[in-house]
N, C-alpha and C. Protein backbone atom coordinates (compact mmCIF):
# COMPACT_ATOMS: atom_id res chain seq x y z
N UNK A 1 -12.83 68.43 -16.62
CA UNK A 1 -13.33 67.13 -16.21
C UNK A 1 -14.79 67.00 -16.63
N UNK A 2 -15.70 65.76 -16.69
CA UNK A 2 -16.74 65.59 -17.57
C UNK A 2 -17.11 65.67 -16.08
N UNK A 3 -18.47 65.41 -16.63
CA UNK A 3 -19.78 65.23 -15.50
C UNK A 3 -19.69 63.89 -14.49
N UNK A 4 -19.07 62.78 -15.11
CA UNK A 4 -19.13 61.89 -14.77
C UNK A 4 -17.80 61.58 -13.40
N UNK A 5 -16.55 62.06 -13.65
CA UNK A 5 -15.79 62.31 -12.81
C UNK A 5 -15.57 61.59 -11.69
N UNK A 6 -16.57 62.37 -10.62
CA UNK A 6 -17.07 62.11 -9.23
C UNK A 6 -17.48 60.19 -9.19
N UNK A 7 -18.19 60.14 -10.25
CA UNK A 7 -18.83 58.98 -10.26
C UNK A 7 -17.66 57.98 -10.43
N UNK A 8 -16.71 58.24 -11.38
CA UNK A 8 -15.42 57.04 -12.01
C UNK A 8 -14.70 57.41 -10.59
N UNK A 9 -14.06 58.68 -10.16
CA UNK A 9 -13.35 58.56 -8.82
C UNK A 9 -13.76 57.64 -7.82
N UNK A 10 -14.71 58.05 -7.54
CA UNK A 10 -15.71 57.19 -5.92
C UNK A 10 -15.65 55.63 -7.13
N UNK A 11 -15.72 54.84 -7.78
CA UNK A 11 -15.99 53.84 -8.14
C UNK A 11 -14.19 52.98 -8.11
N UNK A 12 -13.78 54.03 -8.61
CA UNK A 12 -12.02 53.62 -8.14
C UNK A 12 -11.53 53.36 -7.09
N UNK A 13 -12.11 54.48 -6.00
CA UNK A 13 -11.92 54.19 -4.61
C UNK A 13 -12.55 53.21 -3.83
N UNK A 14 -13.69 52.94 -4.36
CA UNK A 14 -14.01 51.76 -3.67
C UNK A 14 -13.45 50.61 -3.93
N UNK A 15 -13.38 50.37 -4.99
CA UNK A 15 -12.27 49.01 -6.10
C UNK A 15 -11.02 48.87 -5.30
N UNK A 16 -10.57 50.46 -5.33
CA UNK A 16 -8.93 50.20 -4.42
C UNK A 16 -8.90 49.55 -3.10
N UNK A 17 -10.42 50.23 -2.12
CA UNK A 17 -10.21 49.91 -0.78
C UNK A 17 -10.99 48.28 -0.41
N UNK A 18 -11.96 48.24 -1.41
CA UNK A 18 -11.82 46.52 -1.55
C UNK A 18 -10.64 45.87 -1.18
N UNK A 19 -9.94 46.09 -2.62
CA UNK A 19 -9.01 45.06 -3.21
C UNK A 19 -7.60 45.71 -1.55
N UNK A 20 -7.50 46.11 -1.62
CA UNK A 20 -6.64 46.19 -0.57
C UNK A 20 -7.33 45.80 1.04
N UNK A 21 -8.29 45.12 1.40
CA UNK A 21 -9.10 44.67 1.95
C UNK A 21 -8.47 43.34 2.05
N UNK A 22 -9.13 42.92 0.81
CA UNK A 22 -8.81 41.60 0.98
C UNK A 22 -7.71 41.03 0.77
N UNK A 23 -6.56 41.64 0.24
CA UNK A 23 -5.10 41.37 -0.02
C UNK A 23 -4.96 41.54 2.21
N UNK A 24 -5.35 42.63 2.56
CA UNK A 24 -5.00 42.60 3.85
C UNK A 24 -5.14 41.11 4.99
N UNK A 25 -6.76 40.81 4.23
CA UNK A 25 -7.28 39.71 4.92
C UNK A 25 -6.41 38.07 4.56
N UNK A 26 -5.95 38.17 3.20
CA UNK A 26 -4.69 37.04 2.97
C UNK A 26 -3.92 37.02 3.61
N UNK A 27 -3.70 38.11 4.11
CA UNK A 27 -1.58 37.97 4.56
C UNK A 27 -2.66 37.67 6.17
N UNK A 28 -3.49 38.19 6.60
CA UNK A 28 -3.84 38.05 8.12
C UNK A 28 -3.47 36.61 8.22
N UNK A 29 -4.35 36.40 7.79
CA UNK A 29 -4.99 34.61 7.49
C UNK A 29 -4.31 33.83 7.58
N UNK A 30 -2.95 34.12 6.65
CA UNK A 30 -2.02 33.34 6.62
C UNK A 30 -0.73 33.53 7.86
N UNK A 31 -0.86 34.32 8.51
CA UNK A 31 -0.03 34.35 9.76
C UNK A 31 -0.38 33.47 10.64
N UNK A 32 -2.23 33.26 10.89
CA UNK A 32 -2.60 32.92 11.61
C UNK A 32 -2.49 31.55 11.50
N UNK A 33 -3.06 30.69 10.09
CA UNK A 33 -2.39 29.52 9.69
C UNK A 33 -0.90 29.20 9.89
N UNK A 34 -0.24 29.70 9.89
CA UNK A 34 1.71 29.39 10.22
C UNK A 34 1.39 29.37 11.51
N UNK A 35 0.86 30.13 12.57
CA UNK A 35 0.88 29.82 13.86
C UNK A 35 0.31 28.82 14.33
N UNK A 36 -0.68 28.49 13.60
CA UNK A 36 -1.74 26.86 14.14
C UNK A 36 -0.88 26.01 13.59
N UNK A 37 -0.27 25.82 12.60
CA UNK A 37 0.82 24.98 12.16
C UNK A 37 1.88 24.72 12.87
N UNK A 38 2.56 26.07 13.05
CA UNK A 38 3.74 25.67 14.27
C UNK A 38 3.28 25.16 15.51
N UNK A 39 2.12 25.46 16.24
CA UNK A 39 1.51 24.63 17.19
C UNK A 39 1.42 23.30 17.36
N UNK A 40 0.24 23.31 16.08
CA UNK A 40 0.39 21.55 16.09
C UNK A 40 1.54 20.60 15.90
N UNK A 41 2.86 21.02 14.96
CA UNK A 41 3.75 20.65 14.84
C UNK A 41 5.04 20.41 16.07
N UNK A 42 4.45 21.62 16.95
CA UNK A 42 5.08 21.70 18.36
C UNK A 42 4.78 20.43 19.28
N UNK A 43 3.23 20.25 18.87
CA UNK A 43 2.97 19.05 20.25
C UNK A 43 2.69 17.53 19.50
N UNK A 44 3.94 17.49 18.00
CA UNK A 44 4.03 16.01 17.46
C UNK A 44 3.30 16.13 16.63
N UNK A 45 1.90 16.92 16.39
CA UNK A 45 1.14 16.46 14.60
C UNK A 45 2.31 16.88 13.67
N UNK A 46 1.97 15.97 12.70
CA UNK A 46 2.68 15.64 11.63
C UNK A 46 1.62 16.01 10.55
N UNK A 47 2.32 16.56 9.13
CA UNK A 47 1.38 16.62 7.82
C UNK A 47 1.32 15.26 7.22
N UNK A 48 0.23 15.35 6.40
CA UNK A 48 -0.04 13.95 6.24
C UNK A 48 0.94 13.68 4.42
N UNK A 49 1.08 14.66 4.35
CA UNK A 49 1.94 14.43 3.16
C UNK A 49 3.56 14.55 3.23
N UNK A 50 3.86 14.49 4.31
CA UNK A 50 5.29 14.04 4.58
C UNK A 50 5.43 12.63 4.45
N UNK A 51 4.63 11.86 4.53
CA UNK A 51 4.98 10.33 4.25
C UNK A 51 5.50 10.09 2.80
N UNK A 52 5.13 8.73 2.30
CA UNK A 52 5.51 8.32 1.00
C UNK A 52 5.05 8.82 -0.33
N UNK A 53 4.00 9.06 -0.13
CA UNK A 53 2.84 9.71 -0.52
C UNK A 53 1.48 8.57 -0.75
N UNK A 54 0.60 9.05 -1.35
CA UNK A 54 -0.81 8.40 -1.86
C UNK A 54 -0.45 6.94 -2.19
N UNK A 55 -1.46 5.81 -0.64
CA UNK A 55 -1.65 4.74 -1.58
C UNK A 55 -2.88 4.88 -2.44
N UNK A 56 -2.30 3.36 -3.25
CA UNK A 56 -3.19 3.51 -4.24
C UNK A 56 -4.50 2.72 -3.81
């Protein structure tokens, strides 16, 4: 192994535990959004794009 090694490992691992960070923080996010959704949808809000769509 070169000198550098240590340095490309630890730079990988941080990249990995980022990126799997924030892939974690999407899926959170989005649970939490489906639940405020089913809520509001529970007590009658409606999306606003279920209608006809866009007047002009």
């Amino acid at each position: 192994m070169s000198s550098h090694a240590g340095f490309v490992i630890a730079a990988y691992g941080v990249s990995f535990i980022a990126l799997a960070g924030l892939i974690g923080w999407v899926f959170i996010d989005q649970r939490l959004q489906n639940r405020a959704l089913r809520q509001l949808e529970s007590r009658g809000v409606r999306r606003r794009s279920e209608g006809k769509g866009a007047q002009p």
